[in-house]
N, C-alpha and C. Protein backbone atom coordinates (compact mmCIF):
# COMPACT_ATOMS: atom_id res chain seq x y z
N UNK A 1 184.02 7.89 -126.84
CA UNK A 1 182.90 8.09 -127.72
C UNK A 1 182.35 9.50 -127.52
N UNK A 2 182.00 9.90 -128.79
CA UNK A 2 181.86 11.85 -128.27
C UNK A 2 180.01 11.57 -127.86
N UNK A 3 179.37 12.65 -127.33
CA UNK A 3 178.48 13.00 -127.44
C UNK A 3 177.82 13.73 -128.02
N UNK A 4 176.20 12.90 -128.55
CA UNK A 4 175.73 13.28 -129.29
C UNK A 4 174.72 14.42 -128.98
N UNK A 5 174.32 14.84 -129.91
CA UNK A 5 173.05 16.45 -129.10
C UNK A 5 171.72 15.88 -128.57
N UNK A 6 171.49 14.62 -128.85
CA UNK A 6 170.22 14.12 -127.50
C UNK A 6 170.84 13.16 -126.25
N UNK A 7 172.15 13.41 -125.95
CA UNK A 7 172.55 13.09 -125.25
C UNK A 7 171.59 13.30 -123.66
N UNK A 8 171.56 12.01 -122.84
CA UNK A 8 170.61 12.49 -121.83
C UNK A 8 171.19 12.52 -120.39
N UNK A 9 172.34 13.38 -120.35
CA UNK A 9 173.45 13.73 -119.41
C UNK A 9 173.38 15.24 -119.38
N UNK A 10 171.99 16.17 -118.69
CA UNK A 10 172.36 17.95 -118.82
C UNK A 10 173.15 18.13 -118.56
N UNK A 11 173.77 19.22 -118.81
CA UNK A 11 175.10 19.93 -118.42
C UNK A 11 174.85 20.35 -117.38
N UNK A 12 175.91 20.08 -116.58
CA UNK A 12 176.27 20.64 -114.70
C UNK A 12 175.76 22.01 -114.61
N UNK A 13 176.08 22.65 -115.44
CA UNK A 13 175.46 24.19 -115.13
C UNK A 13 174.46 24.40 -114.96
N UNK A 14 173.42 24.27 -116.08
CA UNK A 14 172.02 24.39 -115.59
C UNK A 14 171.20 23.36 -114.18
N UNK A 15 172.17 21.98 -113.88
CA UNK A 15 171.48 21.68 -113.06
C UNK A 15 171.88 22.43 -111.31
N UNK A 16 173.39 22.91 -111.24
CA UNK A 16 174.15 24.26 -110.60
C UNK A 16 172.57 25.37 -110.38
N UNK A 17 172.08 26.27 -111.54
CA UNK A 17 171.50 27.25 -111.84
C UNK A 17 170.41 26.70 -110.98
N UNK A 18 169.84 25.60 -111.41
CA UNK A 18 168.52 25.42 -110.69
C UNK A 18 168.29 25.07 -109.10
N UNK A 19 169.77 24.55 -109.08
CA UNK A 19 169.35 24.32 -107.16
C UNK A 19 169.58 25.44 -106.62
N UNK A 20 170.55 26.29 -107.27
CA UNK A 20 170.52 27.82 -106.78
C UNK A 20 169.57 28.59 -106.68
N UNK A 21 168.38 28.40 -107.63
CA UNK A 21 167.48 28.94 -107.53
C UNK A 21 165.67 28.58 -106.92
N UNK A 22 165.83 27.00 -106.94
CA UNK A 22 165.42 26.35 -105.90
C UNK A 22 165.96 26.98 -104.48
N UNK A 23 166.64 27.03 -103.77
CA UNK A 23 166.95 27.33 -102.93
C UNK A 23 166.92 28.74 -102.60
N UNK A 24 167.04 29.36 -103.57
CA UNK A 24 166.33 31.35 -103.38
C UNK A 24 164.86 31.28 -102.89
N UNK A 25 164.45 30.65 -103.49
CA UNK A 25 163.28 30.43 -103.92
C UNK A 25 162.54 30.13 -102.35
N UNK A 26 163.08 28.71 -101.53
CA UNK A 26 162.79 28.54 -100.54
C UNK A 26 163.23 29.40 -99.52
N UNK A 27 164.00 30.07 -99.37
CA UNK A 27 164.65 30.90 -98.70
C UNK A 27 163.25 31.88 -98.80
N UNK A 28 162.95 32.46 -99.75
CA UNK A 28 161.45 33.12 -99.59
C UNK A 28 160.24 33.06 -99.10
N UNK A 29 160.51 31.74 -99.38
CA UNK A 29 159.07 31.23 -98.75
C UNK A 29 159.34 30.97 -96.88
N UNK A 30 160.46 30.37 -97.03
CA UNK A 30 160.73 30.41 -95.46
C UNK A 30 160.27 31.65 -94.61
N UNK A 31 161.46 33.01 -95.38
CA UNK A 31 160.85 34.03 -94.78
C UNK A 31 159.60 34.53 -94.41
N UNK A 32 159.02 34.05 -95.68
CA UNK A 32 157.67 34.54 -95.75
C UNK A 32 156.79 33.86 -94.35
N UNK A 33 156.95 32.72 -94.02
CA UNK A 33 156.24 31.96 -93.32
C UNK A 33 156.49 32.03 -91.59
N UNK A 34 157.92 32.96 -91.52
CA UNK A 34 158.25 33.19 -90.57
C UNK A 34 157.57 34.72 -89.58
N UNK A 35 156.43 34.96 -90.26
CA UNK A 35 155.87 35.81 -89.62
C UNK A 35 153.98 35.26 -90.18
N UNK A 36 153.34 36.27 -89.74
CA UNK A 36 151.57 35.82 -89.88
C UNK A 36 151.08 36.76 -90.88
N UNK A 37 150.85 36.68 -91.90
CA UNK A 37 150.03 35.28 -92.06
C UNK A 37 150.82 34.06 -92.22
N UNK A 38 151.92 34.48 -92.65
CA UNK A 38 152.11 33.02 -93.44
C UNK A 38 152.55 31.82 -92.43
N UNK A 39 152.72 32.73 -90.83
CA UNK A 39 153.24 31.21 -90.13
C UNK A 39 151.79 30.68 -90.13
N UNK A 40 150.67 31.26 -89.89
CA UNK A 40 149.26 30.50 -89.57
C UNK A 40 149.00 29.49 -90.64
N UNK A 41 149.39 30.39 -92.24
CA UNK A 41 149.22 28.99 -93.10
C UNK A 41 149.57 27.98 -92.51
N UNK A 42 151.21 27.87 -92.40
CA UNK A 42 151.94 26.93 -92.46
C UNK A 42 151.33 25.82 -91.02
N UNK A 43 151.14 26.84 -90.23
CA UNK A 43 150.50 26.04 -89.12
C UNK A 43 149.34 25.20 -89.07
N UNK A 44 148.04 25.92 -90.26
CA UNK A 44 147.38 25.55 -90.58
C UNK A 44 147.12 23.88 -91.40
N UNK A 45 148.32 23.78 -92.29
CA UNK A 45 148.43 22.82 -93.21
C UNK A 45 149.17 21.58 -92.04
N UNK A 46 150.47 21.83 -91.26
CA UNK A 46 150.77 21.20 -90.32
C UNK A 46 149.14 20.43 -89.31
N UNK A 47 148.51 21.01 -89.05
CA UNK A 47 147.23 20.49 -87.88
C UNK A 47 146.37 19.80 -88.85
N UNK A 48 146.52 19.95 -90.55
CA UNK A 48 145.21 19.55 -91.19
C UNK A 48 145.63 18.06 -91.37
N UNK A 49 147.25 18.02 -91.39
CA UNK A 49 148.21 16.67 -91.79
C UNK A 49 147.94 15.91 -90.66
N UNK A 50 147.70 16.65 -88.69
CA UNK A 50 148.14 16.11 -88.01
C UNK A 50 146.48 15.54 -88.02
N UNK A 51 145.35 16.01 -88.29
CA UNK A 51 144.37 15.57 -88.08
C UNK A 51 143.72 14.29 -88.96
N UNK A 52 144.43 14.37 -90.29
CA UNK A 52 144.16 13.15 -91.24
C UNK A 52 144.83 12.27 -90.56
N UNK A 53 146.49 12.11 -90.09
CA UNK A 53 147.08 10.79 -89.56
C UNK A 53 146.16 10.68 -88.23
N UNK A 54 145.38 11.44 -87.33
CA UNK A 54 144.63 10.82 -86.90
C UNK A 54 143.30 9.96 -87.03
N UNK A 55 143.03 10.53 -87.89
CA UNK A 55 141.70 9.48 -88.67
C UNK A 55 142.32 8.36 -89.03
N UNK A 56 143.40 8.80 -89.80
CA UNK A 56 143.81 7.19 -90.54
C UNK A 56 144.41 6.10 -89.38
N UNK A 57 145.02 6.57 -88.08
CA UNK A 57 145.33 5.45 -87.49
C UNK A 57 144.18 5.36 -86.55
N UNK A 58 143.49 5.95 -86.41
CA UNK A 58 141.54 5.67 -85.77
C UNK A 58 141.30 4.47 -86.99
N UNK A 59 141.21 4.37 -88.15
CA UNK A 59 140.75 3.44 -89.02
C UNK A 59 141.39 1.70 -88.21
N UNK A 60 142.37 1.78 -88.00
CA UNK A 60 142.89 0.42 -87.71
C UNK A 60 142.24 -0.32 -86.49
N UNK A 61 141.09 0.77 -85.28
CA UNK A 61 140.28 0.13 -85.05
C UNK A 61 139.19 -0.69 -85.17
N UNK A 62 138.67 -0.19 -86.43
CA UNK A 62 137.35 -0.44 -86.92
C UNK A 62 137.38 -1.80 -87.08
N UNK A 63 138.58 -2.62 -87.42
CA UNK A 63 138.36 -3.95 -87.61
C UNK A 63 138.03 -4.84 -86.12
N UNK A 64 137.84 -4.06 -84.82
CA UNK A 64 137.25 -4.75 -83.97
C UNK A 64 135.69 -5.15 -83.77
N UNK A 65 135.29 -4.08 -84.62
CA UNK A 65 133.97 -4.73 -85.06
C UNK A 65 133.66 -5.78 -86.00
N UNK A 66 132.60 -6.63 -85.20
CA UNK A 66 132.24 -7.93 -85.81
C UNK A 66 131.68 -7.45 -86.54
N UNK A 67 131.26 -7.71 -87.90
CA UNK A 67 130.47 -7.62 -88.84
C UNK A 67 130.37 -6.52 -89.74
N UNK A 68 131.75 -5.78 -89.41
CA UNK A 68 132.03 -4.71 -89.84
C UNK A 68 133.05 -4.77 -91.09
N UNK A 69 132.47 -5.08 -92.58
CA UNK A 69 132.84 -4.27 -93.74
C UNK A 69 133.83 -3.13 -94.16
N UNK A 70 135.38 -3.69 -93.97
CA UNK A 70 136.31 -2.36 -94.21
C UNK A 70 135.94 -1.88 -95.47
N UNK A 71 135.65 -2.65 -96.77
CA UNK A 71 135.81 -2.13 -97.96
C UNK A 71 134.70 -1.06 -98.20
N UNK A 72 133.53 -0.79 -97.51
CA UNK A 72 132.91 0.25 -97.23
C UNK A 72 133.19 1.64 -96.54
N UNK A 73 134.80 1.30 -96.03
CA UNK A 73 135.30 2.74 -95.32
C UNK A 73 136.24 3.00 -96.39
N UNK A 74 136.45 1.95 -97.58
CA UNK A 74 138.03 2.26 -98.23
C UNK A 74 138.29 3.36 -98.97
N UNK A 75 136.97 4.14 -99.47
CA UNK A 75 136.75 4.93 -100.15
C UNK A 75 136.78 6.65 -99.03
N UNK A 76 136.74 6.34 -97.73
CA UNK A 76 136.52 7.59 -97.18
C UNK A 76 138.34 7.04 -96.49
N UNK A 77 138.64 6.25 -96.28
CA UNK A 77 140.30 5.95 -95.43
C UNK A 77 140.79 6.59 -96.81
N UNK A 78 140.77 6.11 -97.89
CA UNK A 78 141.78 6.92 -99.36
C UNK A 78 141.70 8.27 -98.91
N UNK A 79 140.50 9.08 -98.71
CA UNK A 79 140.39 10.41 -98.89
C UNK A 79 141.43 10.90 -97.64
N UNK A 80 140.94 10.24 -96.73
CA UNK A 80 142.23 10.76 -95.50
C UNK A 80 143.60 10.98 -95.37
N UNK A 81 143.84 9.59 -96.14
CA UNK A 81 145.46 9.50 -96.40
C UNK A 81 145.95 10.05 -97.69
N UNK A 82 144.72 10.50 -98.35
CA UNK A 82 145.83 11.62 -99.75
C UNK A 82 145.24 12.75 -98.80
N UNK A 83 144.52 13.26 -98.02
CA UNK A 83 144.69 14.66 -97.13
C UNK A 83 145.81 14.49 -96.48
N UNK A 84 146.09 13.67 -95.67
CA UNK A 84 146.78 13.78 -95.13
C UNK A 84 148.84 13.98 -95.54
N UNK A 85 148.35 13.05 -97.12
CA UNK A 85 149.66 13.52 -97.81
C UNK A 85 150.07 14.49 -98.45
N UNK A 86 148.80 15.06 -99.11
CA UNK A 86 148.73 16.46 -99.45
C UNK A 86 149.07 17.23 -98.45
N UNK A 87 149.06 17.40 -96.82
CA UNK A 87 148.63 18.61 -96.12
C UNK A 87 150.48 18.37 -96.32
N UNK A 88 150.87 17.48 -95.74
CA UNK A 88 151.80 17.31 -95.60
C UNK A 88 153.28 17.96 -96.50
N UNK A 89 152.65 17.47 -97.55
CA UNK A 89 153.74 17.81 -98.88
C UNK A 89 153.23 19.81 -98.64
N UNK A 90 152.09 20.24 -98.24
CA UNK A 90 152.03 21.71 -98.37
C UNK A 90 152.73 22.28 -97.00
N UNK A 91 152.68 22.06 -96.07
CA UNK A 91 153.43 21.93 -95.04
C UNK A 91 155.00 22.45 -95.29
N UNK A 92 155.32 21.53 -95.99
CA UNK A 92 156.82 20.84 -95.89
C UNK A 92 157.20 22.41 -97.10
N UNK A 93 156.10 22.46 -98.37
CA UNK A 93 156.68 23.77 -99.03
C UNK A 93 156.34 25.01 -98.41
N UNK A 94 155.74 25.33 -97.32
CA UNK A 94 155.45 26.39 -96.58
C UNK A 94 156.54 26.72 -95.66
N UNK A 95 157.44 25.91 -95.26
CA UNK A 95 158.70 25.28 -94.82
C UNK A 95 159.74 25.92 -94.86
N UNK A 96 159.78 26.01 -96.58
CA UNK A 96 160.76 26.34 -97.52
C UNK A 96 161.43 25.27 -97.92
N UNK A 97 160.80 23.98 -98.27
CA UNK A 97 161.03 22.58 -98.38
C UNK A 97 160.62 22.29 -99.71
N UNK A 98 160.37 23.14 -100.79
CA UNK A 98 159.92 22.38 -102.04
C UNK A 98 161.02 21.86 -102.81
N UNK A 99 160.42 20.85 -103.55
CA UNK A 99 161.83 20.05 -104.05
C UNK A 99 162.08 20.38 -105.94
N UNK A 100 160.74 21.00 -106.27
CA UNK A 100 160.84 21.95 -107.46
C UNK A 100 160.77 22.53 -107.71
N UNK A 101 161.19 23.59 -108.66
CA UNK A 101 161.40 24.97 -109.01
C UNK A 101 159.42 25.37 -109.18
N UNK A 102 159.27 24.55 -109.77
CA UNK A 102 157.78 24.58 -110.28
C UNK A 102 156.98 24.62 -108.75
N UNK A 103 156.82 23.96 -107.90
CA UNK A 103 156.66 23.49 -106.73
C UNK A 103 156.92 24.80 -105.71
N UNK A 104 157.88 25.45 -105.46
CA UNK A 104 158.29 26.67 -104.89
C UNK A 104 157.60 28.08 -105.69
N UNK A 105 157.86 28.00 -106.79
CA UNK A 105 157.00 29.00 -107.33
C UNK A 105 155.74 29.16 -107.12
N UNK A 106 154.90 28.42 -107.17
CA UNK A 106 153.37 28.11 -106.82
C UNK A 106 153.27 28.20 -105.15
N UNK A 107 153.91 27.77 -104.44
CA UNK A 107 154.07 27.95 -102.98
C UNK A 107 154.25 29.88 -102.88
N UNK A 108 155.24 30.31 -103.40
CA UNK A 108 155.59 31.52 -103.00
C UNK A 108 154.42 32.48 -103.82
N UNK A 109 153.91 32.18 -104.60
CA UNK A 109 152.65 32.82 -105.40
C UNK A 109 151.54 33.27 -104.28
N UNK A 110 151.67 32.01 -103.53
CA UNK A 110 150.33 31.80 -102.92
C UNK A 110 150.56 32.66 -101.62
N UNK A 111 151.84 32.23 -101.48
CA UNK A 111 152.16 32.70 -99.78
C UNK A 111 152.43 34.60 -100.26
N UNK A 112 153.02 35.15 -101.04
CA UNK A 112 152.25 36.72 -101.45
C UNK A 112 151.42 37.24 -101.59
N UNK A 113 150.44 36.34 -102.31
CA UNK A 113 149.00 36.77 -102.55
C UNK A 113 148.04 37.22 -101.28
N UNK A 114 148.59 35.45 -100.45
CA UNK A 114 147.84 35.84 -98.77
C UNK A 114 148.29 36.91 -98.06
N UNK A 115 149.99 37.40 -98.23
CA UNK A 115 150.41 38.61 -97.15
C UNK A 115 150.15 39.75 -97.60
N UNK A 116 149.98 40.16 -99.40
CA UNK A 116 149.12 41.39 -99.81
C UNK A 116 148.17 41.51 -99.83
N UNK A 117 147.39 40.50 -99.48
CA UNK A 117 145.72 40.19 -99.11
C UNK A 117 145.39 41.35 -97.57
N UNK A 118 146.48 40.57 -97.08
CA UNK A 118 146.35 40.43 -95.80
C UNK A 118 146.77 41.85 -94.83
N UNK A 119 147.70 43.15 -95.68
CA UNK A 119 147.97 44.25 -95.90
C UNK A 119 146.64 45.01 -96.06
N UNK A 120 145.84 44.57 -96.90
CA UNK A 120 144.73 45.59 -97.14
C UNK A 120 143.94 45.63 -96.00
């Protein structure tokens, strides 16, 4: 059966093109992060991740209190554990770990901006 033009199979090439360039891409940011400022970011976002998974597994005490109402913390435990997934996922692209082109670009934007910042 031939294929038709909304066929939803891209062609190998462009998906070739993009991990190639995904991967330039991180390769930059790596570099970038391999000296200061940008290792401090990266270090930075690493301690902010390591400090939310500590709140959030501090939360699993609270139920030793008698008379103690989790659904009144559920709203500040959410905020922890999307910090803590956020720091994480920024972390991981500070890395040179982003998993999209879109994703790496915005990482490496940021991580230039701070080292020509950081020049003056």
């Amino acid at each position: 059966m031939a294929k038709t033009l909304l066929s939803p199979d891209p062609p190998k090439l462009h998906i070739v093109a993009r991990r190639r360039t995904l991967n330039r891409l991180n390769k930059q940011i790596a570099a970038l992060t391999a000296t200061k400022p940008g290792s401090d970011v990266r270090a930075f976002f690493s301690a902010t991740a390591r400090l939310a998974r500590v709140a959030t597994e501090a939360s699993s005490d609270l139920d030793r209190f008698p008379g103690l109402n989790l659904d009144e913390f559920r709203e500040a435990l959410d905020s922890w554990y999307r910090l803590s997934d956020y720091a994480d996922t920024l972390a991981l692209c500070c890395r040179g770990g982003s998993e999209t082109i879109a994703e790496a670009l915005i990482t490496l934007r940021f991580l230039e901006s701070l080292v020509t910042r950081g020049k003056r």
